[in-house]
Protein backbone atom coordinates (compact mmCIF):
# COMPACT_ATOMS: atom_id res chain seq x y z
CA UNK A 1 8.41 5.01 27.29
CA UNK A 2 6.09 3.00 25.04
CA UNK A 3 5.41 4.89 21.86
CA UNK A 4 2.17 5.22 20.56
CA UNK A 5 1.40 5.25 17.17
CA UNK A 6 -2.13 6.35 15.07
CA UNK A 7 -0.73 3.89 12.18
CA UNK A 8 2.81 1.85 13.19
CA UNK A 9 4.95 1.79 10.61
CA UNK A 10 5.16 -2.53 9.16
CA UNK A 11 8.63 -2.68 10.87
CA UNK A 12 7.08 -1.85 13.89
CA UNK A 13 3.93 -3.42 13.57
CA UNK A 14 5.73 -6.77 12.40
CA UNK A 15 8.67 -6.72 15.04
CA UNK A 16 8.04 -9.71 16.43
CA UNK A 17 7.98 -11.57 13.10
CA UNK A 18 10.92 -9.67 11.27
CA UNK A 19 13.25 -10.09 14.24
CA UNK A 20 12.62 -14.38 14.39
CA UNK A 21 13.06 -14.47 10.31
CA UNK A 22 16.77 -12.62 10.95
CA UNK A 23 17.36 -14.77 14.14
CA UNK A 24 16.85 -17.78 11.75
CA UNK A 25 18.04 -17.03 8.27
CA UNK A 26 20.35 -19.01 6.69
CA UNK A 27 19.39 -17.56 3.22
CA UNK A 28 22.28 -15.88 0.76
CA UNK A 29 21.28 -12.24 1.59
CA UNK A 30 22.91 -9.31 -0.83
CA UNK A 31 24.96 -6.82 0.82
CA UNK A 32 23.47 -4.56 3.79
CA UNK A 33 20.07 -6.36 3.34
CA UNK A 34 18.37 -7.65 6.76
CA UNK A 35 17.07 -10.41 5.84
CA UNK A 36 17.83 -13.04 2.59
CA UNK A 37 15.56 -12.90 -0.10
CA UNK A 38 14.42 -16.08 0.83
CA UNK A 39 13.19 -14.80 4.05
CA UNK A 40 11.54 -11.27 2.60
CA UNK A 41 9.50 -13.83 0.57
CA UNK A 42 8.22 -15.35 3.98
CA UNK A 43 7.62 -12.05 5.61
CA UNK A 44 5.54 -11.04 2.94
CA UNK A 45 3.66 -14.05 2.11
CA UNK A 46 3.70 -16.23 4.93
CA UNK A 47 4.08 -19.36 6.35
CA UNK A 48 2.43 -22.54 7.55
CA UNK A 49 4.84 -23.61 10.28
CA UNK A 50 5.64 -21.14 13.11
CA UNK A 51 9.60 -20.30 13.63
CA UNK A 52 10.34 -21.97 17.02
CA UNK A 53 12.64 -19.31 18.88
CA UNK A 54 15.20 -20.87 21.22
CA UNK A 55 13.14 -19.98 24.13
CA UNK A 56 10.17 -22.20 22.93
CA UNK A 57 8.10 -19.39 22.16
CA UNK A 58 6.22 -20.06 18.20
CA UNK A 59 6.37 -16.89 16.17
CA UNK A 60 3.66 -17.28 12.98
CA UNK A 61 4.50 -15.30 9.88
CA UNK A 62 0.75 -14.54 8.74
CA UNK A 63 0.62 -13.72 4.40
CA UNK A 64 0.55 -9.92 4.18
CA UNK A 65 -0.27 -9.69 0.20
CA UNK A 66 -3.07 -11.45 -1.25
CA UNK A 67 -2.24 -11.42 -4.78
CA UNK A 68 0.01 -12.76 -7.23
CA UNK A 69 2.99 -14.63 -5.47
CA UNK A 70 5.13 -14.56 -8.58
CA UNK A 71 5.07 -11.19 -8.52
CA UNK A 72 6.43 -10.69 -5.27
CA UNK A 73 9.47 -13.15 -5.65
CA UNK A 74 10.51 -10.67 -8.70
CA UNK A 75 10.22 -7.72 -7.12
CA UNK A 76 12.52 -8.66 -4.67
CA UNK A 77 15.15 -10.10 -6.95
CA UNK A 78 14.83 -6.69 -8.81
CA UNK A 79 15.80 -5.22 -5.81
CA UNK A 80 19.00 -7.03 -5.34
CA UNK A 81 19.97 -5.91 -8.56
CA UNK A 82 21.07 -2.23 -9.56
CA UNK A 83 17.30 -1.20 -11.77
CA UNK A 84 14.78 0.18 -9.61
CA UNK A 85 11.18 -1.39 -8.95
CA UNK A 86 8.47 0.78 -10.22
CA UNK A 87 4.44 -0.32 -8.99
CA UNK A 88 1.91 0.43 -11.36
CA UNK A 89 -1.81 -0.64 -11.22
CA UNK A 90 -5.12 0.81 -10.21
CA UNK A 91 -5.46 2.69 -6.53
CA UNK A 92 -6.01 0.49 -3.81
CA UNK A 93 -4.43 -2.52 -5.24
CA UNK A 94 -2.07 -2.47 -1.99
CA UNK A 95 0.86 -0.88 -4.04
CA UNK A 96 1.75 1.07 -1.15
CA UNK A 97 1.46 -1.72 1.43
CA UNK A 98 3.93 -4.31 -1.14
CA UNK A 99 6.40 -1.11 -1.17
CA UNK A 100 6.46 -0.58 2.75
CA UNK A 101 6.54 -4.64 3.10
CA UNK A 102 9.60 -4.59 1.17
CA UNK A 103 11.77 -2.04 2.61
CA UNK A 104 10.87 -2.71 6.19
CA UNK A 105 12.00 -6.37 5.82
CA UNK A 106 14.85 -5.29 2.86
CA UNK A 107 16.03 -2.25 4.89
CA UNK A 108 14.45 -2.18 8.49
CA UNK A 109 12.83 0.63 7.99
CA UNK A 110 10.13 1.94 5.39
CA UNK A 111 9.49 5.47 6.45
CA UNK A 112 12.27 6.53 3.76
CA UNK A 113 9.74 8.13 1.39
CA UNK A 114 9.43 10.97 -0.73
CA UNK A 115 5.94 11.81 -1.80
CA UNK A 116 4.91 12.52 -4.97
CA UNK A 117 2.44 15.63 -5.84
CA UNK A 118 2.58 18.42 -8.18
CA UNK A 119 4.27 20.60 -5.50
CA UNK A 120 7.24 18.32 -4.83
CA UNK A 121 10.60 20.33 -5.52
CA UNK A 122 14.13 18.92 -6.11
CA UNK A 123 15.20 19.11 -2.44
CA UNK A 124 12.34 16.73 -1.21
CA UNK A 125 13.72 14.14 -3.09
CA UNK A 126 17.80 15.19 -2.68
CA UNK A 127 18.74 17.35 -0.20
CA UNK A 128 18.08 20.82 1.11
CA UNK A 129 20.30 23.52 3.73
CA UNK A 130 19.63 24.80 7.18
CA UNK A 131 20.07 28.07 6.18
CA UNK A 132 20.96 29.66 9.58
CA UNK A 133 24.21 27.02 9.33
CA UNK A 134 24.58 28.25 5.69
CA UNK A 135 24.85 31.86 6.16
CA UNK A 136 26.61 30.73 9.48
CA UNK A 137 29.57 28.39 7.94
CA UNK A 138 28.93 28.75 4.36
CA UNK A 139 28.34 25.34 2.58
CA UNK A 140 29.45 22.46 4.73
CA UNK A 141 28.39 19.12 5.69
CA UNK A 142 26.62 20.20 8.62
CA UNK A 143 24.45 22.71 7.11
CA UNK A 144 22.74 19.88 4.65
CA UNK A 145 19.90 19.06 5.62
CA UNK A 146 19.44 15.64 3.69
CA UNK A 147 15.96 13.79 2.06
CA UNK A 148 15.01 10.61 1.36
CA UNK A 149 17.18 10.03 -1.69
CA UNK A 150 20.23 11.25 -0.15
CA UNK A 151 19.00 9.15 3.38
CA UNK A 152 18.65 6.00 1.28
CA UNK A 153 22.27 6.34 -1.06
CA UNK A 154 24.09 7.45 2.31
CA UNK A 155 22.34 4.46 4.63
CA UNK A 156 22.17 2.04 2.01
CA UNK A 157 18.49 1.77 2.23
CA UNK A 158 15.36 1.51 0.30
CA UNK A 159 13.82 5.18 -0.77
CA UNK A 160 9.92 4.71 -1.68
CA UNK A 161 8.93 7.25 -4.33
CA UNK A 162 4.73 7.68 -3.99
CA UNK A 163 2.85 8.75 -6.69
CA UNK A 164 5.56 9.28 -9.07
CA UNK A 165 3.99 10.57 -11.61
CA UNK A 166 1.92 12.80 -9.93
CA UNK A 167 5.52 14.72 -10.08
CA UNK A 168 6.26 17.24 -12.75
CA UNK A 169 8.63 15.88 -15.14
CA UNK A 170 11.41 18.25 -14.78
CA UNK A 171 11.39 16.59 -10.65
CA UNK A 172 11.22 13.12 -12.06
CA UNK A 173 14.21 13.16 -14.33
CA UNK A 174 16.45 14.35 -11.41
CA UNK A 175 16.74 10.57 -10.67
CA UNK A 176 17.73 9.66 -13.57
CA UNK A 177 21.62 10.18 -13.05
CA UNK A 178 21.21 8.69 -9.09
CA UNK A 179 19.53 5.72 -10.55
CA UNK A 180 22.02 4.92 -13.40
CA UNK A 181 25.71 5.87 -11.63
CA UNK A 182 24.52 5.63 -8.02
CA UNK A 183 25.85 8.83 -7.44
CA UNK A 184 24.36 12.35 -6.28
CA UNK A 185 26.40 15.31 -7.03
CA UNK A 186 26.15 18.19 -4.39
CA UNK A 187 27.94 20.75 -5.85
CA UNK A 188 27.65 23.26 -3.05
CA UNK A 189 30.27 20.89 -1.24
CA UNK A 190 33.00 21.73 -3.66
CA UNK A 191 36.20 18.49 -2.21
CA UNK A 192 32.84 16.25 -1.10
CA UNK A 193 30.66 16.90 -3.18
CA UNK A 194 30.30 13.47 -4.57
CA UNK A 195 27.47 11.13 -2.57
CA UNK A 196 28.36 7.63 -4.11
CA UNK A 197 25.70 5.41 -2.45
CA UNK A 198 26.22 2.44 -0.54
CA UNK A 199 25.09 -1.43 -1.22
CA UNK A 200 21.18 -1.89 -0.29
CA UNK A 201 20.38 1.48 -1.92
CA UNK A 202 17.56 1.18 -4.49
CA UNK A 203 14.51 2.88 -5.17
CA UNK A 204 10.76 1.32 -5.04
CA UNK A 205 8.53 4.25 -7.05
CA UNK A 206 4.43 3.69 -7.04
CA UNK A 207 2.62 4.97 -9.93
CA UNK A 208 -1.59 4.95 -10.74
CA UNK A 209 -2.88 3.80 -13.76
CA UNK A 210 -5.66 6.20 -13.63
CA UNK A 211 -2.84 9.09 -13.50
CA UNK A 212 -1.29 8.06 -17.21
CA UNK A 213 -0.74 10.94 -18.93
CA UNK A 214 -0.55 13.75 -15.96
CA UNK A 215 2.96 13.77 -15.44
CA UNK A 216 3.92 10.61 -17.98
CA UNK A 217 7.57 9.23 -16.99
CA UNK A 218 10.27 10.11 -19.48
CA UNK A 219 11.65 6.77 -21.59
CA UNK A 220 15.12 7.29 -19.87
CA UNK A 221 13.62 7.19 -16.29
CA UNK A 222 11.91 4.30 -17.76
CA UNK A 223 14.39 2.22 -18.51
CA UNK A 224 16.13 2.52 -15.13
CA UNK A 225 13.26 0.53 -13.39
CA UNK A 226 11.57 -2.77 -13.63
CA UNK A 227 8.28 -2.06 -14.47
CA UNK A 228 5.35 -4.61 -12.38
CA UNK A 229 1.95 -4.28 -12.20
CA UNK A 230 -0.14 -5.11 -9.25
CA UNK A 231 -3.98 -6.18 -10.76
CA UNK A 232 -6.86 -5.71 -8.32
CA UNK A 233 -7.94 -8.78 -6.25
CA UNK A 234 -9.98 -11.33 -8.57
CA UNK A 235 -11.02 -13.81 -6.24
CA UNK A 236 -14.20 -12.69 -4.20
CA UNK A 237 -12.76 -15.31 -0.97
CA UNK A 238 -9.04 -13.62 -1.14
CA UNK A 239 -10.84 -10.03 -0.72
CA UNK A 240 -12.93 -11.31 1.64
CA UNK A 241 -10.07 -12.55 3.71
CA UNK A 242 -8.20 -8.94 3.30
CA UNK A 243 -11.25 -7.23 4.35
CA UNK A 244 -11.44 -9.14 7.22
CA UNK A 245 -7.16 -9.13 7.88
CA UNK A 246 -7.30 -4.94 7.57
CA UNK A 247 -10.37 -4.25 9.57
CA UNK A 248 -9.44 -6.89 12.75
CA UNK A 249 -5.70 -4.99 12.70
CA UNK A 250 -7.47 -1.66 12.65
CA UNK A 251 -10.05 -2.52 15.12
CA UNK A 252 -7.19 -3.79 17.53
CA UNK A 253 -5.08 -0.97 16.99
CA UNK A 254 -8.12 1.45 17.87
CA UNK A 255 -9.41 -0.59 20.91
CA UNK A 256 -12.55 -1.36 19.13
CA UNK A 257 -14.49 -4.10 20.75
CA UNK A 258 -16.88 -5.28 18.29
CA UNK A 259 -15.98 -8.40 16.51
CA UNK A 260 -15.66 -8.42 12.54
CA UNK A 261 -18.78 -10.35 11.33
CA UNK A 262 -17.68 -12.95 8.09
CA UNK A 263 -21.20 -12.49 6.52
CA UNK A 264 -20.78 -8.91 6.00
CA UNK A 265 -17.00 -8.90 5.26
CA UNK A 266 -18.06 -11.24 2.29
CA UNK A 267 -21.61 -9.60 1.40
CA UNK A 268 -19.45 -6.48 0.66
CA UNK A 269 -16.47 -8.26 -1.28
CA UNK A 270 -19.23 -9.61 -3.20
CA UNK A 271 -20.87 -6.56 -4.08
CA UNK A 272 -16.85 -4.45 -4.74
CA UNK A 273 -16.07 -7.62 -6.93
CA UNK A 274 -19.75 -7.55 -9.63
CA UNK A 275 -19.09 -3.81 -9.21
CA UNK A 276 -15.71 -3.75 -10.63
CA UNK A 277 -16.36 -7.07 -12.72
CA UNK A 278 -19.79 -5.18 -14.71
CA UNK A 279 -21.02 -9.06 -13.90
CA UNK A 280 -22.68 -11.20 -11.17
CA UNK A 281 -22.13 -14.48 -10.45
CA UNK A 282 -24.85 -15.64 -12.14
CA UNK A 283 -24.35 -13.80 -15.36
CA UNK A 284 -26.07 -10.62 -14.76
CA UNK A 285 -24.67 -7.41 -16.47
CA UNK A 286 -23.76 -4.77 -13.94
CA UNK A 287 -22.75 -1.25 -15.69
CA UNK A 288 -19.78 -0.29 -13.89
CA UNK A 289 -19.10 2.75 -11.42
CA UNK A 290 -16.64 5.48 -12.76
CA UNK A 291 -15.33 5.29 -9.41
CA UNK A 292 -12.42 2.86 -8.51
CA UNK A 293 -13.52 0.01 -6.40
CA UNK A 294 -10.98 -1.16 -4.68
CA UNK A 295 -10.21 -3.45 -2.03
CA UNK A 296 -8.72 -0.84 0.26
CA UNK A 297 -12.45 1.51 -0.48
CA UNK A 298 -14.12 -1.92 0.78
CA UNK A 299 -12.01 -2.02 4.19
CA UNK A 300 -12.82 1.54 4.24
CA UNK A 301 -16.48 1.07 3.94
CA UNK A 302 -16.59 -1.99 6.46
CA UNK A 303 -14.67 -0.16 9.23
CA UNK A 304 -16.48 3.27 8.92
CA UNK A 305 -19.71 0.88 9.32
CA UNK A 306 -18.25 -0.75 12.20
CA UNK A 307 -17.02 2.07 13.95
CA UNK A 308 -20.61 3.34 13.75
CA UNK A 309 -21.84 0.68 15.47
CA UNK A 310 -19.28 0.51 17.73
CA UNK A 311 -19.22 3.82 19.05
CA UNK A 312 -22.60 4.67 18.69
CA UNK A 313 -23.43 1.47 20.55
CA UNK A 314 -25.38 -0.66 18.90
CA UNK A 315 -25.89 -4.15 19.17
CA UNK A 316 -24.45 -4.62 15.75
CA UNK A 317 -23.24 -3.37 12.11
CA UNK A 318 -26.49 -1.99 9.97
CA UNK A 319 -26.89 -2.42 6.82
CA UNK A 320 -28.56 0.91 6.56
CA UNK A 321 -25.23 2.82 7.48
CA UNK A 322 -23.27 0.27 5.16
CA UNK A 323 -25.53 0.97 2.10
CA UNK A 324 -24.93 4.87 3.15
CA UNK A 325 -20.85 4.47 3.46
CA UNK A 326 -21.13 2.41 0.27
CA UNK A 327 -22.88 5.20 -1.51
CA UNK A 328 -20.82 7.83 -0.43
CA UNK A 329 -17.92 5.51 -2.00
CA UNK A 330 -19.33 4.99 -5.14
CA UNK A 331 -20.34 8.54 -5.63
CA UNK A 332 -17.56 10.44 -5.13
CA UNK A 333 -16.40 11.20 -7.99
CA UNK A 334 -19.78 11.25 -9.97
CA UNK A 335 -22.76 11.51 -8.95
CA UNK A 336 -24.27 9.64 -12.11
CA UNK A 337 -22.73 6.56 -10.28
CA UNK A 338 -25.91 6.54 -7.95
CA UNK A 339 -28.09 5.35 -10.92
CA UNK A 340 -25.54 2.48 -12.00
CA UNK A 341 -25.51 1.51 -7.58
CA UNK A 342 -29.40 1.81 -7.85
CA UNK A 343 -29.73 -0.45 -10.85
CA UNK A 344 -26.88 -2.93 -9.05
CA UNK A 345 -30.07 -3.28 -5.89
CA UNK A 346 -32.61 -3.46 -8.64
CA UNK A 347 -31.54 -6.23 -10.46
CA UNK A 348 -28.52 -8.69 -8.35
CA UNK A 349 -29.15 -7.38 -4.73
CA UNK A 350 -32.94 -8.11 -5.45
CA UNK A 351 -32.67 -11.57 -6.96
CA UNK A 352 -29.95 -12.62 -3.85
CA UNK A 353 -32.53 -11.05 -1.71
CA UNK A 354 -35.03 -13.28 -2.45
CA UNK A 355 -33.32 -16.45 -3.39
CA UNK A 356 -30.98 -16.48 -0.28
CA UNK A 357 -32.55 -14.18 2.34
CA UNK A 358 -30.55 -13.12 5.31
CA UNK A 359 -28.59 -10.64 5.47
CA UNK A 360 -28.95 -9.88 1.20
CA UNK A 361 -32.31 -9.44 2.13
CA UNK A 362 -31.60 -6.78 5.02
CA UNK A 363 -29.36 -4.98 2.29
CA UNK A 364 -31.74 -5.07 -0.50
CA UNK A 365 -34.50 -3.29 2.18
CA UNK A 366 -31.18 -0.77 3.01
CA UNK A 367 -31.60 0.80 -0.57
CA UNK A 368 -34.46 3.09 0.61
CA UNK A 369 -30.97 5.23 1.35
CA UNK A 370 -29.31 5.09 -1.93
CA UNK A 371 -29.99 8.95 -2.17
């Protein structure tokens, strides 16, 4: 029976792809990996010839991050070495996405994960009991009921740690031993209590700039990880192209009709990137939201407007329920941010609106619902 999934996890949404890079890999690959570092580079950010299988059919590996290529060819060689990869960068930079990209195609699988709030324990991350079997058989192998970290050491797979520092200290540190002697100690198990992991065991962590200081990593857990940041999308095309990437796959996945219109896919990158900038493309000074704007807030926006119109059957995406989404956005986490979207319409939304028309001009008359 066909499973049916709300959001497929990358190595199922990328079978197709991930099972033609193995079925053609000639790469060095470390031990236990899937695929050769070569080939996790092509998974992740594409190709522009299709891998022929031997039945004739052309698989195309489409580019999954839109960012800094560099950056993706040292994560992975991190990986293949014994210091964890740590994330860091502003939300919605697609921190998340690079960390599933790289286990599915590292691991096969990249539903590993422990995540990260203030309310994570120990045994999230390690392992826990079944205590029926406990009080039942006392402490044996059976009774353990193992998590992510012990999964990943015992499998010889990735574990993704979300939101790491959204994790008291005292929770964080508990890796610090597993991530310098690849070993977990379980001393409930007395003769086997020693979990010494196998090759292909690392750990990718994810941590937000914005959360500096809430749960700060200690120096020691530091130093056990290679520290990379992933910077927000600069180029107003590239975000354009994500919006428009995201929303089709989403649209697909829900059985959404309505096809993604390019004018308003780059109208709103547009707007995210003078937003997030504080500048316009001609020069204007733009006082800058409080609120993060992202590139995943902008797919957010654009499919909440599309599913509007979709479902509500329209003959096509308003401008009047984009302004709305976008407001809502903006605002949530101040509502002084209205003023600083208000003066955004005043001044570059106006001027577009009147120089170029169209669709700017549409938006600029949707600011009646900045409210």
């Amino acid at each position: 029976m066909e499973k049916n999934y709300i959001k497929p996890p990358v190595e199922v949404r990328y079978q197709k792809e991930l099972s033609a890079l193995a079925a053609n890999d000639t790469g060095r690959k470390p031990d236990n990996w899937k695929l050769s570092p070569k080939a996790v580079r092509t998974f992740i950010l594409g190709t522009s010839k299709p891998i022929v299988m031997p039945d004739g059919e052309k698989i195309e590996i489409g580019k999954k991050f839109f960012g800094n290529d560099a950056l993706v060819e040292r994560c992975i060689i991190t990986l293949a070495g014994s210091r964890g990869l740590m994330l860091v960068g502003e939300p919605g930079t697609a921190k998340t996405m690079l960390s599933e990209l790289l286990s599915a195609a590292i691991s096969g699988v990249s539903t590993n994960t422990v995540q990260g709030t203030a309310g994570t324990t120990e045994d999230m991350i390690k392992y826990s009991w079944n205590y029926a079997l406990l009080l039942a058989k006392g402490p044996v192998q059976e009774a353990l009921v193992p998590s992510p970290l012990y999964v990943g050491m015992a499998k010889g797979i990735i574990t993704r740690f979300e939101e790491i520092t959204r994790t008291p200290a005292e929770i964080q540190d508990s890796l610090i031993s597993v991530m310098s002697d690849k070993v977990l100690n379980i001393p409930e198990l007395e003769e086997d209590g020693l979990l010494f992991a196998r090759p292909g065991f690392n750990v990718i962590g994810t941590a937000n700039t914005r959360d500096k200081g809430v749960n700060e990593m200690s120096s020691a857990l530091k130093r056990r990880f290679n520290f990379e940041t992933v910077e927000p999308v600069k180029d107003v095309r590239l975000e354009k192209q994500i919006i428009l990437n995201e929303v089709g796959a989403n649209a697909t996945a829900d059985k959404i009709g309505m096809p993604v219109d390019t004018d308003v896919a780059e109208l709103l990158a547009m707007t995210y990137h003078e937003l997030r900038e504080g500048i316009s493309d001609t020069g204007t000074k733009v006082e800058k939201p409080s609120a993060v704007m992202s590139t995943a807030e902008a797919v957010s926006v654009y499919y909440q407007t599309l599913s509007n119109a979709w479902y509500y059957e329209q003959s096509g995406m308003s401008m009047g329920d984009l302004t709305q989404n976008l407001t809502n956005a903006v605002c949530k986490d101040s509502r002084d941010d209205l003023d600083k979207l208000k003066a955004y319409f005043n001044t570059v939304v106006k001027h577009r609106a009147e120089k170029v028309g169209g669709l700017w001009k549409e938006f600029y008359a949707a600011k009646k619902y900045l409210k």
